[in-house]
N, C-alpha and C. Protein backbone atom coordinates (compact mmCIF):
# COMPACT_ATOMS: atom_id res chain seq x y z
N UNK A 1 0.84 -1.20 0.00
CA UNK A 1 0.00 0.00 0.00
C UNK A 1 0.88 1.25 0.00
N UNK A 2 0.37 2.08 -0.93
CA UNK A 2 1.23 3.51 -0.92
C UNK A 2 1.70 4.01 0.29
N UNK A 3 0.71 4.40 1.69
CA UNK A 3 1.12 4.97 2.75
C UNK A 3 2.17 4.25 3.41
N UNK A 4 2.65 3.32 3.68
CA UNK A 4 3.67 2.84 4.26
C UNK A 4 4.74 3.26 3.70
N UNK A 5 4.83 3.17 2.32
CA UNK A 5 5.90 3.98 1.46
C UNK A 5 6.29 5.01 1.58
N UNK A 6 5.01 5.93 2.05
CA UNK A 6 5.40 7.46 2.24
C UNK A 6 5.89 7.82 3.55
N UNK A 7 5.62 6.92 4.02
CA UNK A 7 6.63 7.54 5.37
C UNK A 7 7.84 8.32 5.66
N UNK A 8 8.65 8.13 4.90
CA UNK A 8 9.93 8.28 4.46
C UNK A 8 9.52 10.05 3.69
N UNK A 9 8.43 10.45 3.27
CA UNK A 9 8.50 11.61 2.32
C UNK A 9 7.66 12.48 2.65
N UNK A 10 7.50 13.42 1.79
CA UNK A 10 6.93 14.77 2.73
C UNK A 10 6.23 15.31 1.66
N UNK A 11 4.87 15.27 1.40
CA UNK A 11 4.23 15.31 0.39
C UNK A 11 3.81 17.23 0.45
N UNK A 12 3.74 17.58 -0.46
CA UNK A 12 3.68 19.20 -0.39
C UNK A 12 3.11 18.96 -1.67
N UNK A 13 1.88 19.73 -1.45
CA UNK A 13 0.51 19.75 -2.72
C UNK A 13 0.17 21.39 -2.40
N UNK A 14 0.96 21.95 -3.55
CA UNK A 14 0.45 23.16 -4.25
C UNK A 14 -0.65 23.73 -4.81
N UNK A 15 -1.78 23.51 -4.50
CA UNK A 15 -2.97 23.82 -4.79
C UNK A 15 -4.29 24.76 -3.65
N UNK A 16 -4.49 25.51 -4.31
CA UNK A 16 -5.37 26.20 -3.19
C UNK A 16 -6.93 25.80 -3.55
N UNK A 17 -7.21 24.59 -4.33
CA UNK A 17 -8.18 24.20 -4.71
C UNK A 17 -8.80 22.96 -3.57
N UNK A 18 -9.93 23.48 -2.99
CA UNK A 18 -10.49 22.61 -2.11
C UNK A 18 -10.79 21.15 -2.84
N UNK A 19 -10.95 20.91 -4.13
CA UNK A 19 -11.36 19.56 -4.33
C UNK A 19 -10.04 18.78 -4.60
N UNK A 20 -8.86 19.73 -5.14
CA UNK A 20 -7.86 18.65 -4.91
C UNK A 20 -7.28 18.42 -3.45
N UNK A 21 -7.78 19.09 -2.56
CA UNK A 21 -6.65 19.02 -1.28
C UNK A 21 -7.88 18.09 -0.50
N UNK A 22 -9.48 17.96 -1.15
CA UNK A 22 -10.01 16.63 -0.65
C UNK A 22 -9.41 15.54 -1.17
N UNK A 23 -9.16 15.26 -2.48
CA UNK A 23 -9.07 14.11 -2.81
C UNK A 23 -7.56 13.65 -2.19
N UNK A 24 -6.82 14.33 -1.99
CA UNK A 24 -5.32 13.88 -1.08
C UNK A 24 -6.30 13.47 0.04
N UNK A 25 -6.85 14.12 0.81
CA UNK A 25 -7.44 13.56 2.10
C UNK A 25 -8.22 12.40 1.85
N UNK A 26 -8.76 11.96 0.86
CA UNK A 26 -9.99 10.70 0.75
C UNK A 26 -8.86 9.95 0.12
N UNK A 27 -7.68 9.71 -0.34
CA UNK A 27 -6.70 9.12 -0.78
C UNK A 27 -5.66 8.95 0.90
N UNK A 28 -6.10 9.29 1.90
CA UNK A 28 -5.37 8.88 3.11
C UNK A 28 -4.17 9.27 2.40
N UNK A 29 -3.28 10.38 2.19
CA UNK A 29 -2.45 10.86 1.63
C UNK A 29 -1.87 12.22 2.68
N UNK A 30 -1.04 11.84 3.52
CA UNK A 30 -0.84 13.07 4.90
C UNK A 30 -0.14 14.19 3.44
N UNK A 31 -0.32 15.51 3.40
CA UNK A 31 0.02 16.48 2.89
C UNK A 31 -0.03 17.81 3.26
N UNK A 32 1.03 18.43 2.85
CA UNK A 32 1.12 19.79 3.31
C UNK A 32 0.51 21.02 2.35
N UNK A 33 0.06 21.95 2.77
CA UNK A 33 -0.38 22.89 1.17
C UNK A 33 0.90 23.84 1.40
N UNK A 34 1.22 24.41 0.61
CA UNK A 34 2.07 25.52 0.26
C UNK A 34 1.45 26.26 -1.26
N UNK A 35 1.92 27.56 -0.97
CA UNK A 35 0.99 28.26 -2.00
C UNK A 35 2.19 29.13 -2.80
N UNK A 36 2.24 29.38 -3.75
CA UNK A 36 2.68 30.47 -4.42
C UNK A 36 2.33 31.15 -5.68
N UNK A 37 1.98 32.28 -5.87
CA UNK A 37 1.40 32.95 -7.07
C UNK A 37 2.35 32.50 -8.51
N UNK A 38 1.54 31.88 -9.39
CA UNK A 38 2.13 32.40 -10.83
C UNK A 38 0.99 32.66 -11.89
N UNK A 39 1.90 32.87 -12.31
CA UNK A 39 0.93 33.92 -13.75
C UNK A 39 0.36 32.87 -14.57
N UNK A 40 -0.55 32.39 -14.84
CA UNK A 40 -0.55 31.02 -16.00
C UNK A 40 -0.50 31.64 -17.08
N UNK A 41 0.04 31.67 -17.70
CA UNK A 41 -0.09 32.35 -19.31
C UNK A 41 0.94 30.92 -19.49
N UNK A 42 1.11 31.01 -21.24
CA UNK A 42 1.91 29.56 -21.91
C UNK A 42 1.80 29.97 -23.55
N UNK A 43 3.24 29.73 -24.08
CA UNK A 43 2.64 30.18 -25.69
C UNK A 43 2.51 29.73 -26.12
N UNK A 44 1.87 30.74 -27.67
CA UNK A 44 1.02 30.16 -28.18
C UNK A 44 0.86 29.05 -29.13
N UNK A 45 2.47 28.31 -28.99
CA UNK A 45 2.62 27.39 -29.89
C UNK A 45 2.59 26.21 -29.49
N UNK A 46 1.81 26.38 -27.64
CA UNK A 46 1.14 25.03 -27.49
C UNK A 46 -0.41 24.74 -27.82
N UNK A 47 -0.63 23.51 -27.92
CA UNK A 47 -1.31 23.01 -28.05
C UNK A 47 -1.90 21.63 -27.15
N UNK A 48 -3.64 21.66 -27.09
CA UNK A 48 -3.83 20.60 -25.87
C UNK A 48 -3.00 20.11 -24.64
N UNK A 49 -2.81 19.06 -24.80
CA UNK A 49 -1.92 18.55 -23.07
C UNK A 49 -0.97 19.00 -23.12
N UNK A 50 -0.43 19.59 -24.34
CA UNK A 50 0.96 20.21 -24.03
C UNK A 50 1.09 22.29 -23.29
N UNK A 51 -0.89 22.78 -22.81
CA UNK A 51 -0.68 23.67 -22.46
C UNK A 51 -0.62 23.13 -20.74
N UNK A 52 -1.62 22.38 -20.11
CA UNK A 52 -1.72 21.97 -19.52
C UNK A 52 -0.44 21.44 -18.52
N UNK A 53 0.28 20.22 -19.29
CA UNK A 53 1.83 20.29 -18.53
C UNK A 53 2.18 21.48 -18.26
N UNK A 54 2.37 22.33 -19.50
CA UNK A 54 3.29 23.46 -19.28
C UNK A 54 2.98 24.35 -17.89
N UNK A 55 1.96 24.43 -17.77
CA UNK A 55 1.18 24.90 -16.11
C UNK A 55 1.99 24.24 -15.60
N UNK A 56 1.21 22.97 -15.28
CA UNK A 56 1.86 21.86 -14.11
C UNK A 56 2.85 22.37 -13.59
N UNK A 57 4.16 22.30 -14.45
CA UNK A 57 5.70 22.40 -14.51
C UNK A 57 6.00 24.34 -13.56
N UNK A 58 5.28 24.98 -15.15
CA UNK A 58 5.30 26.29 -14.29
C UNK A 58 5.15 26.59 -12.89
N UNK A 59 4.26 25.48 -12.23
CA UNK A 59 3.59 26.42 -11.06
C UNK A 59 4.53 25.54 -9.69
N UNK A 60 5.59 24.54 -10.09
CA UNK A 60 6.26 24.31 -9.49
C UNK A 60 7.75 24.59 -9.34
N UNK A 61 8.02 25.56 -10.62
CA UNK A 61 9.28 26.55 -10.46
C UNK A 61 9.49 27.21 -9.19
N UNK A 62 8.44 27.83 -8.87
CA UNK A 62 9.00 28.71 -7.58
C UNK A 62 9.55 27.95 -6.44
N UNK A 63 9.22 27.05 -6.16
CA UNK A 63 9.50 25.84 -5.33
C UNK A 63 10.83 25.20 -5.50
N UNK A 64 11.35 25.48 -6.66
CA UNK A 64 12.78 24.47 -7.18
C UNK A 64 13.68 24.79 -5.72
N UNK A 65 14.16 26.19 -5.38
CA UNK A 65 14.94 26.39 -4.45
C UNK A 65 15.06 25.51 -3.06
N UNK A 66 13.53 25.49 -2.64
CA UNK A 66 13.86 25.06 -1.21
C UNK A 66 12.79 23.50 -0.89
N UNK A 67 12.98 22.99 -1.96
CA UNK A 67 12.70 21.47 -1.95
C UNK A 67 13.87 20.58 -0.85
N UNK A 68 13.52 19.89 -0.67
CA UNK A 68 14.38 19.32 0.67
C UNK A 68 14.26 17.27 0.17
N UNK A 69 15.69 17.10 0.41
CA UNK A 69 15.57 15.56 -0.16
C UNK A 69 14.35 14.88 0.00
N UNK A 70 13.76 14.51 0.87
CA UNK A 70 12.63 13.87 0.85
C UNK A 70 11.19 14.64 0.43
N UNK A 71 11.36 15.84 -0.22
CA UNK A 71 10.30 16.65 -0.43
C UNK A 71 9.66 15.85 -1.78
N UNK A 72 8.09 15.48 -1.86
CA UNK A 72 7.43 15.25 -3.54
C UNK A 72 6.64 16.21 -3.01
N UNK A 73 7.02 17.43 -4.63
CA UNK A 73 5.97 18.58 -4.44
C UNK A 73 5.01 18.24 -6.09
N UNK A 74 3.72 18.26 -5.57
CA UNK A 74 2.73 17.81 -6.78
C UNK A 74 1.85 19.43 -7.09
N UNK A 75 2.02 19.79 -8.43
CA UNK A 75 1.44 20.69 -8.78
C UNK A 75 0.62 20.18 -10.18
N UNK A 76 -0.36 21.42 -10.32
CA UNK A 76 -1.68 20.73 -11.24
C UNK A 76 -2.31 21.66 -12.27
N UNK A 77 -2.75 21.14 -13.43
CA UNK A 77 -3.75 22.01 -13.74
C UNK A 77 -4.46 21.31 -15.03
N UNK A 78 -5.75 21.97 -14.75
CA UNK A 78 -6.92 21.55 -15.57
C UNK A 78 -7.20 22.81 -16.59
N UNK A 79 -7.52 22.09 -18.07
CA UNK A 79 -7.78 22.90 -19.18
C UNK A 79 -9.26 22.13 -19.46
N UNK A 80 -10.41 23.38 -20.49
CA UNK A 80 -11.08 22.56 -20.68
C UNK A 80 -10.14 22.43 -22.93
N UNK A 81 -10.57 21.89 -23.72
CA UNK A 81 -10.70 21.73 -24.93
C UNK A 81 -11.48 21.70 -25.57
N UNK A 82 -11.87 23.22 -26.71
CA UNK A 82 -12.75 22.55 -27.24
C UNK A 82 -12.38 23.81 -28.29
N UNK A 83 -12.96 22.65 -29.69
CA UNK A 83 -12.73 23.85 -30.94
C UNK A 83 -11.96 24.33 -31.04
N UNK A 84 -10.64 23.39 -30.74
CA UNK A 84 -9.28 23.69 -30.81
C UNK A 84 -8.51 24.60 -29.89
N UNK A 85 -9.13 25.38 -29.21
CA UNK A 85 -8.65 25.95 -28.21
C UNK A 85 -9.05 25.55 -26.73
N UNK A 86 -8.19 26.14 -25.55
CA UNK A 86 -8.19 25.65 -24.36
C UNK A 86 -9.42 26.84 -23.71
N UNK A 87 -9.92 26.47 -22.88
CA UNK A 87 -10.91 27.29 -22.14
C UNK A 87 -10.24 27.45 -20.81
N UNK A 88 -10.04 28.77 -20.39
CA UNK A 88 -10.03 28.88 -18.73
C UNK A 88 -10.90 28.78 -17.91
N UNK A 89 -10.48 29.67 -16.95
CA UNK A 89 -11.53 30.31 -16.10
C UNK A 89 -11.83 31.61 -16.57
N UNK A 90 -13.23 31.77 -16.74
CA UNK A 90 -13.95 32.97 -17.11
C UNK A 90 -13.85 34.18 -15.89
N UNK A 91 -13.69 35.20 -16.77
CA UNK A 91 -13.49 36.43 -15.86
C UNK A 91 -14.90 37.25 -15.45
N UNK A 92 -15.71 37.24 -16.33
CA UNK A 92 -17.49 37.40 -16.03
C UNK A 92 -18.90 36.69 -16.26
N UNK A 93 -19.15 37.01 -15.85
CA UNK A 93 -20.55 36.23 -16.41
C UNK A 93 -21.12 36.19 -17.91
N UNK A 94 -20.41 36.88 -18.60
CA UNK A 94 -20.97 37.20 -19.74
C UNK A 94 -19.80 35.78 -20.29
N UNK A 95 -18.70 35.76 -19.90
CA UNK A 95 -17.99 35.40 -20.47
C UNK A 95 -17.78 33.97 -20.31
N UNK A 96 -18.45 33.20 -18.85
CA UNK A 96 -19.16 32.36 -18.55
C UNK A 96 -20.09 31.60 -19.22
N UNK A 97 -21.05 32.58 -19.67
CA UNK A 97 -22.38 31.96 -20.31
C UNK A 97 -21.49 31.93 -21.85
N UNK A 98 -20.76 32.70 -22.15
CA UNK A 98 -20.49 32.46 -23.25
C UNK A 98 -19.72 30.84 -23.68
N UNK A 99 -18.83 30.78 -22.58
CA UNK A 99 -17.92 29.13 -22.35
C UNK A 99 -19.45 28.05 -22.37
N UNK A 100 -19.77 28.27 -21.85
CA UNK A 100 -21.22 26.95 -21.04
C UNK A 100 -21.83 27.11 -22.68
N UNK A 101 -22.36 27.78 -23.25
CA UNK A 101 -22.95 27.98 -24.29
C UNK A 101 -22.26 26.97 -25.61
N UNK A 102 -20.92 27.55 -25.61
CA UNK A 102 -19.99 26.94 -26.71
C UNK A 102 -20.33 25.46 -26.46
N UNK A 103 -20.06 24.91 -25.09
CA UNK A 103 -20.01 23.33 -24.72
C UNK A 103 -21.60 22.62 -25.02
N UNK A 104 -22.49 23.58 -24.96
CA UNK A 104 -24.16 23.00 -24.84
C UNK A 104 -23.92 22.16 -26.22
N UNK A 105 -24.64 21.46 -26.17
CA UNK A 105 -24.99 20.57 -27.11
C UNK A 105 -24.02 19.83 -27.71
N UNK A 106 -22.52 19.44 -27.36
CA UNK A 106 -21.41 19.52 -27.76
C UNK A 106 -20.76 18.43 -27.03
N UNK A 107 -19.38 17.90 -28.02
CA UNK A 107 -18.62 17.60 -26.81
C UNK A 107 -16.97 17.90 -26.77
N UNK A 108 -16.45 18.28 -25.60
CA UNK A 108 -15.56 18.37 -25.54
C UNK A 108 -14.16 17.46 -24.64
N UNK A 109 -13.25 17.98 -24.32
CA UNK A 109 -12.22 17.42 -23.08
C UNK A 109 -11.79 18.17 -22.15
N UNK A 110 -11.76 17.35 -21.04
CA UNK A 110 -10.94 17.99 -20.16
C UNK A 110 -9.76 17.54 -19.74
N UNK A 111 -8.68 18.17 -19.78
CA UNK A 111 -7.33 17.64 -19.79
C UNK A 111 -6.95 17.87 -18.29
N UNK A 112 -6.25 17.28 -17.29
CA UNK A 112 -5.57 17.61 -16.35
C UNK A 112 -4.23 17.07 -16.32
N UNK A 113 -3.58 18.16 -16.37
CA UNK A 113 -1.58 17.42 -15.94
C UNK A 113 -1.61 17.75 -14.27
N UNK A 114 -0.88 16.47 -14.21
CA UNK A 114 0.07 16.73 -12.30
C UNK A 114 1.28 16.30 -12.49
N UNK A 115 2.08 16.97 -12.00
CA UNK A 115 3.12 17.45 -12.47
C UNK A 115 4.44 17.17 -10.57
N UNK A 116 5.24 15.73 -10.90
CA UNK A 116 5.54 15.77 -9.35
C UNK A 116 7.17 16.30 -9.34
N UNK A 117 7.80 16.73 -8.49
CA UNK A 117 8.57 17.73 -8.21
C UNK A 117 9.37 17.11 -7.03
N UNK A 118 10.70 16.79 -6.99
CA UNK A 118 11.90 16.39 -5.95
C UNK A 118 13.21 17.43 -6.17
N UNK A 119 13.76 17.63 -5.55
CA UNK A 119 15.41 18.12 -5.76
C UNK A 119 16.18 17.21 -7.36
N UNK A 120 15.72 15.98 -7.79
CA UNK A 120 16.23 15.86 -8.60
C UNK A 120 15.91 15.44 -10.04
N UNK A 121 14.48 14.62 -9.20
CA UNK A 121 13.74 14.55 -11.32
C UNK A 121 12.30 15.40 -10.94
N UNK A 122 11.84 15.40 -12.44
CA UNK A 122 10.47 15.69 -11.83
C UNK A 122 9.68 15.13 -13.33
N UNK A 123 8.38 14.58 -13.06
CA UNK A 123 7.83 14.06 -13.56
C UNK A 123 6.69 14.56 -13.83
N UNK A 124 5.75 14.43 -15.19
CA UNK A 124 4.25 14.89 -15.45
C UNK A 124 3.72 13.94 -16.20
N UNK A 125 2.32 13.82 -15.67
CA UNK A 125 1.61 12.72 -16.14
C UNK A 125 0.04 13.34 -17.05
N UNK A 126 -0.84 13.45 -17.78
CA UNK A 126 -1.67 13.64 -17.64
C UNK A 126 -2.97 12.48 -18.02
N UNK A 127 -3.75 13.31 -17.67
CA UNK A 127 -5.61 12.47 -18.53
C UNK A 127 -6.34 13.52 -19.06
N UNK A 128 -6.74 12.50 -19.70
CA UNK A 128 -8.06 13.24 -21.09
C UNK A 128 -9.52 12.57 -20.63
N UNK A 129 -10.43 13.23 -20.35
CA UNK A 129 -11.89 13.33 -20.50
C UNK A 129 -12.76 13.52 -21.27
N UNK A 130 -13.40 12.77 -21.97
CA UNK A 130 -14.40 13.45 -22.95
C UNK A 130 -15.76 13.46 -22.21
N UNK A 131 -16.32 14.73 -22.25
CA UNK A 131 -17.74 15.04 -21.70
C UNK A 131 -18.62 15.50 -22.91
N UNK A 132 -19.74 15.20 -22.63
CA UNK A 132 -20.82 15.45 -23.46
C UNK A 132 -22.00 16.14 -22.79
N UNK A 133 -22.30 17.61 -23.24
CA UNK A 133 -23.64 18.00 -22.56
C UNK A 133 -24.64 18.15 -23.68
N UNK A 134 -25.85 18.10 -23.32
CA UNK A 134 -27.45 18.24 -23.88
C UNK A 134 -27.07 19.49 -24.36
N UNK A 135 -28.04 19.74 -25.28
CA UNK A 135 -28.50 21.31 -25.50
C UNK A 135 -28.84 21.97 -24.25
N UNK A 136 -28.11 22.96 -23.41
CA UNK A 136 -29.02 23.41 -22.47
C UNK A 136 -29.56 25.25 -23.33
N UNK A 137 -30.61 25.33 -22.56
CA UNK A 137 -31.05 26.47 -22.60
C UNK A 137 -30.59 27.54 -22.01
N UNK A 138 -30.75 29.26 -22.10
CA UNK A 138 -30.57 30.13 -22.00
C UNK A 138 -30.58 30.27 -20.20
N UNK A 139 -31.90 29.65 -19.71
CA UNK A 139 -32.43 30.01 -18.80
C UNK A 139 -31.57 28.94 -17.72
N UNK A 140 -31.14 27.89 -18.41
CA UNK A 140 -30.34 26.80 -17.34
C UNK A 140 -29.54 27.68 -17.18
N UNK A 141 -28.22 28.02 -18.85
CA UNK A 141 -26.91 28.50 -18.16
C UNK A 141 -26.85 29.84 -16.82
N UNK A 142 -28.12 30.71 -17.40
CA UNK A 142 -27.89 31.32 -16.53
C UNK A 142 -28.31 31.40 -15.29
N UNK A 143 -29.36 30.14 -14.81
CA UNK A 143 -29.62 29.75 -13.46
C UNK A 143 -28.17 29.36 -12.77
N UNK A 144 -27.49 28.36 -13.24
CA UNK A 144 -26.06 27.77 -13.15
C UNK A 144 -25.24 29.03 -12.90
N UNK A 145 -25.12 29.87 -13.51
CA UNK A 145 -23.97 31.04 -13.48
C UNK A 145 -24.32 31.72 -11.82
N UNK A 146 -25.30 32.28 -11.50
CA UNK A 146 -25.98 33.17 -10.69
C UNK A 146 -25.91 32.37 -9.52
N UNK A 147 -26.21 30.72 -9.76
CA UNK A 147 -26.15 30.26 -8.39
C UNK A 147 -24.68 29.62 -7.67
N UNK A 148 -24.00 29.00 -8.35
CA UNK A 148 -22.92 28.88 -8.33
C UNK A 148 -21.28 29.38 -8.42
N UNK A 149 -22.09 30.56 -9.27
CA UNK A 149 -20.48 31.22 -9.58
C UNK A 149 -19.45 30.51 -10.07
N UNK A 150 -19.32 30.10 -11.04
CA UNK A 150 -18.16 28.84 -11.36
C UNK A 150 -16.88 30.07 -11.59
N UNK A 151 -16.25 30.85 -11.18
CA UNK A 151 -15.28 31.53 -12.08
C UNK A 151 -13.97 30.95 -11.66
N UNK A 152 -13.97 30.09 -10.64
CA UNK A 152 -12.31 28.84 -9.99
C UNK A 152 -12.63 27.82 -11.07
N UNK A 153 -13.36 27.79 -12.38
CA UNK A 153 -13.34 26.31 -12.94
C UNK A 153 -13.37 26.86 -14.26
N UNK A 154 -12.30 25.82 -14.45
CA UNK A 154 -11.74 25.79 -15.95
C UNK A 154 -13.33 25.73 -16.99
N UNK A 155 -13.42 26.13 -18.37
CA UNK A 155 -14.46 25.40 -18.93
C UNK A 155 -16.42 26.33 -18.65
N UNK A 156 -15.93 26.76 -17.18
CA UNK A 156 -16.43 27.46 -16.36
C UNK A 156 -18.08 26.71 -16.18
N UNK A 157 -17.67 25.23 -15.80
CA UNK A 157 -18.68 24.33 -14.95
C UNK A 157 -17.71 23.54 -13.95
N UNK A 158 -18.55 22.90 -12.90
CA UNK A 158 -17.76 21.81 -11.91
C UNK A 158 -19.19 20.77 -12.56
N UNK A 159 -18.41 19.43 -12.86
CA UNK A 159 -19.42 18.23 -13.19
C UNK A 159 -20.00 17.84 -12.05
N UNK A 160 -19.32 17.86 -10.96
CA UNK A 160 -20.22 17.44 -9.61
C UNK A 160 -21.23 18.61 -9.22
N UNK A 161 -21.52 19.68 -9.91
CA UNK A 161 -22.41 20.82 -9.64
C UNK A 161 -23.76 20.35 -9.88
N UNK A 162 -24.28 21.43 -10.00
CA UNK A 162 -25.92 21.15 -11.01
C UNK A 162 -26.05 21.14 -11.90
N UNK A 163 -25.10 21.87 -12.65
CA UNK A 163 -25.28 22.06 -14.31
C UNK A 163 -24.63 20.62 -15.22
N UNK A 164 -23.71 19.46 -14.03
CA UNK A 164 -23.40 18.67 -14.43
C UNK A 164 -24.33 17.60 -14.55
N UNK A 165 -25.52 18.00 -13.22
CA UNK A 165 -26.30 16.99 -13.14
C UNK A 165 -27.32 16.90 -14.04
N UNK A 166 -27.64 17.99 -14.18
CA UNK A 166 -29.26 18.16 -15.07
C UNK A 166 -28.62 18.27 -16.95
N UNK A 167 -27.32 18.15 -17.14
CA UNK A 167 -27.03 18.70 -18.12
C UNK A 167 -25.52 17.59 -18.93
N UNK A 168 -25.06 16.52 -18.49
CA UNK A 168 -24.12 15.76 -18.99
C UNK A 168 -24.82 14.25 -19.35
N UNK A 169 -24.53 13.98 -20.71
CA UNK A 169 -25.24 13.21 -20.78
C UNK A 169 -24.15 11.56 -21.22
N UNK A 170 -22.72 12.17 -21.09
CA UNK A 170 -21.98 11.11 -21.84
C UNK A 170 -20.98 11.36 -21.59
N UNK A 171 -19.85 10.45 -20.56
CA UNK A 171 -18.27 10.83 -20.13
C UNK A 171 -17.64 9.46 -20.49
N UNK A 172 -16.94 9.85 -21.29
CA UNK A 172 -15.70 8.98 -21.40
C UNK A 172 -14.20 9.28 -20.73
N UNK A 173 -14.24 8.43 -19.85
CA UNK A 173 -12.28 8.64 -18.77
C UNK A 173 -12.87 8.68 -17.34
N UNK A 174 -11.51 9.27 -16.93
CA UNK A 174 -11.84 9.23 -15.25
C UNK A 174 -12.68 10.62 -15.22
N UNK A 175 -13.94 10.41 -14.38
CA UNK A 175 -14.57 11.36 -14.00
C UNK A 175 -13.96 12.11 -13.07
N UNK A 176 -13.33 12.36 -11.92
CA UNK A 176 -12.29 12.79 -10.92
C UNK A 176 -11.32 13.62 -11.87
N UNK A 177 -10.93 12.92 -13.31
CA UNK A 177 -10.11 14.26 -13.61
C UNK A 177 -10.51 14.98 -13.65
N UNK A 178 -12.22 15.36 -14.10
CA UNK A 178 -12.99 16.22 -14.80
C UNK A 178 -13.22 17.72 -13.56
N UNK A 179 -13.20 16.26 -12.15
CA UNK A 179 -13.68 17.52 -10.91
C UNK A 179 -12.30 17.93 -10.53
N UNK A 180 -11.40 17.49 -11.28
CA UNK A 180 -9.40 18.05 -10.96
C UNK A 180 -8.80 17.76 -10.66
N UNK A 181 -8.69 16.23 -10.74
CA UNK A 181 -7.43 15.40 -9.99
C UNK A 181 -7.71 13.62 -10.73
N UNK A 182 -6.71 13.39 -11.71
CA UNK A 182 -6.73 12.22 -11.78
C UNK A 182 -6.27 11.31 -10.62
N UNK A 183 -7.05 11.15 -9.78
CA UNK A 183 -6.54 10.35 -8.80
C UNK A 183 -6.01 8.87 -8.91
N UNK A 184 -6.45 8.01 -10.04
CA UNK A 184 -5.36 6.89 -10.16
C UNK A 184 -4.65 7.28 -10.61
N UNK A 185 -4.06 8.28 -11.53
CA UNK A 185 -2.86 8.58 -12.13
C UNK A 185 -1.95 9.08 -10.59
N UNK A 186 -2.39 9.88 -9.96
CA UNK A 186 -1.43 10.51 -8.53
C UNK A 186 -1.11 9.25 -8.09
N UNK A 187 -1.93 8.32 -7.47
CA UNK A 187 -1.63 6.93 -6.84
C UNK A 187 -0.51 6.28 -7.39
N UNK A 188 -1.12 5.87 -8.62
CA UNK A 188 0.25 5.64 -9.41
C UNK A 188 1.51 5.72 -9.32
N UNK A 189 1.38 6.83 -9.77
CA UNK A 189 2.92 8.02 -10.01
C UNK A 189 3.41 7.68 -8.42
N UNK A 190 2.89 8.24 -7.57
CA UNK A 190 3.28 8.63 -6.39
C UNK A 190 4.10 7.31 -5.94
N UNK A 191 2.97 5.76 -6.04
CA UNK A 191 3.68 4.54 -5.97
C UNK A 191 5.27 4.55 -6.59
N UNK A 192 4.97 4.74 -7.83
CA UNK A 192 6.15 4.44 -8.70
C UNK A 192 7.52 5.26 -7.87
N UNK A 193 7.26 6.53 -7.83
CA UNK A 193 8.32 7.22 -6.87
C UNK A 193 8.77 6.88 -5.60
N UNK A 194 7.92 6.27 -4.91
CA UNK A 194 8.25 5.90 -3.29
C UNK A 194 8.87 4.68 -3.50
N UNK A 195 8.60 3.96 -4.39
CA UNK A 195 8.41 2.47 -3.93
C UNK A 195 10.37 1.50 -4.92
């Protein structure tokens, strides 16, 4: 079992996102948060999982300095895909309904890289999601927008929300990447490193 393995290590999860710092906790995974600002921007001559890593990686630069031998620092990030370009997080509501709109009737991906971090290698893994929503209407997206506020989510829905419930009709992959954390891929990885 992973936790016996980790004994020995000092898990530091970079994320100020409550659903990934649950799923370390429902993964019995002892972890520390540490936070540091970066800019996500990435150019423009990536494409799909390759913007995604490039986060990952980015947001564990600041950290290179004071990693400590037994330190695995795991950093993350979720893109949505669609129509060839990556979707963020929306900055208004307008711009919200506009993301939710593009996806209605549609389907797209959601990509997540995690990205793990030691003093001497560092490794990135990702997953692909394909989601499928119904046609929704005018009056859903913007019930969804007003009650929830999605503007922390890529794509600018959470699938475990409402708009996932009344409104997804077809997922192919791990659903968990979709809410931000491939969690067999972390298990994994994390195994492979300790063990």
């Amino acid at each position: 079992m992973l936790n016996n393995n980790l004994n020995n290590y000092h898990i530091i999860l970079a994320s100020g996102s409550p659903r990934r710092q649950q799923f370390f906790k429902d993964l019995n995974i002892p972890f520390e948060i540490r936070l540091k600002p970066v800019k996500e921007e990435f150019p423009d001559r990536l494409n799909h999982f390759e913007i995604s890593d490039y986060l990952a990686q980015l947001k564990a630069l600041p950290f290179k300095e004071e990693l400590k031998s037994n330190d695995i620092l795991i950093t993350s990030d979720t893109i949505v895909w669609h129509n060839n370009k990556a979707l963020g997080k929306p900055n208004t509501e307008e711009e919200a309904f506009q993301m939710i709109q593009s996806l209605s009737n549609n389907t797209h991906e959601v990509i997540t890289s995690v990205c793990f971090t030691t003093p001497t290698i560092q490794k990135t893994v990702n997953a692909i999601t394909k989601v499928t929503f119904k046609k929704l209407n005018d009056s859903e997206i913007n019930h969804y927008i007003s009650l929830f506020k999605p503007f922390d989510k890529a794509g600018a829905y959470g699938i475990q929300e409402w708009i996932g419930q009344i409104g997804i009709t077809k997922i192919e992959g791990s659903y968990f990447n979709v809410v931000g954390l491939p969690t067999h891929l972390v298990y994994e990885t994390l195994n492979s490193l300790v063990s």
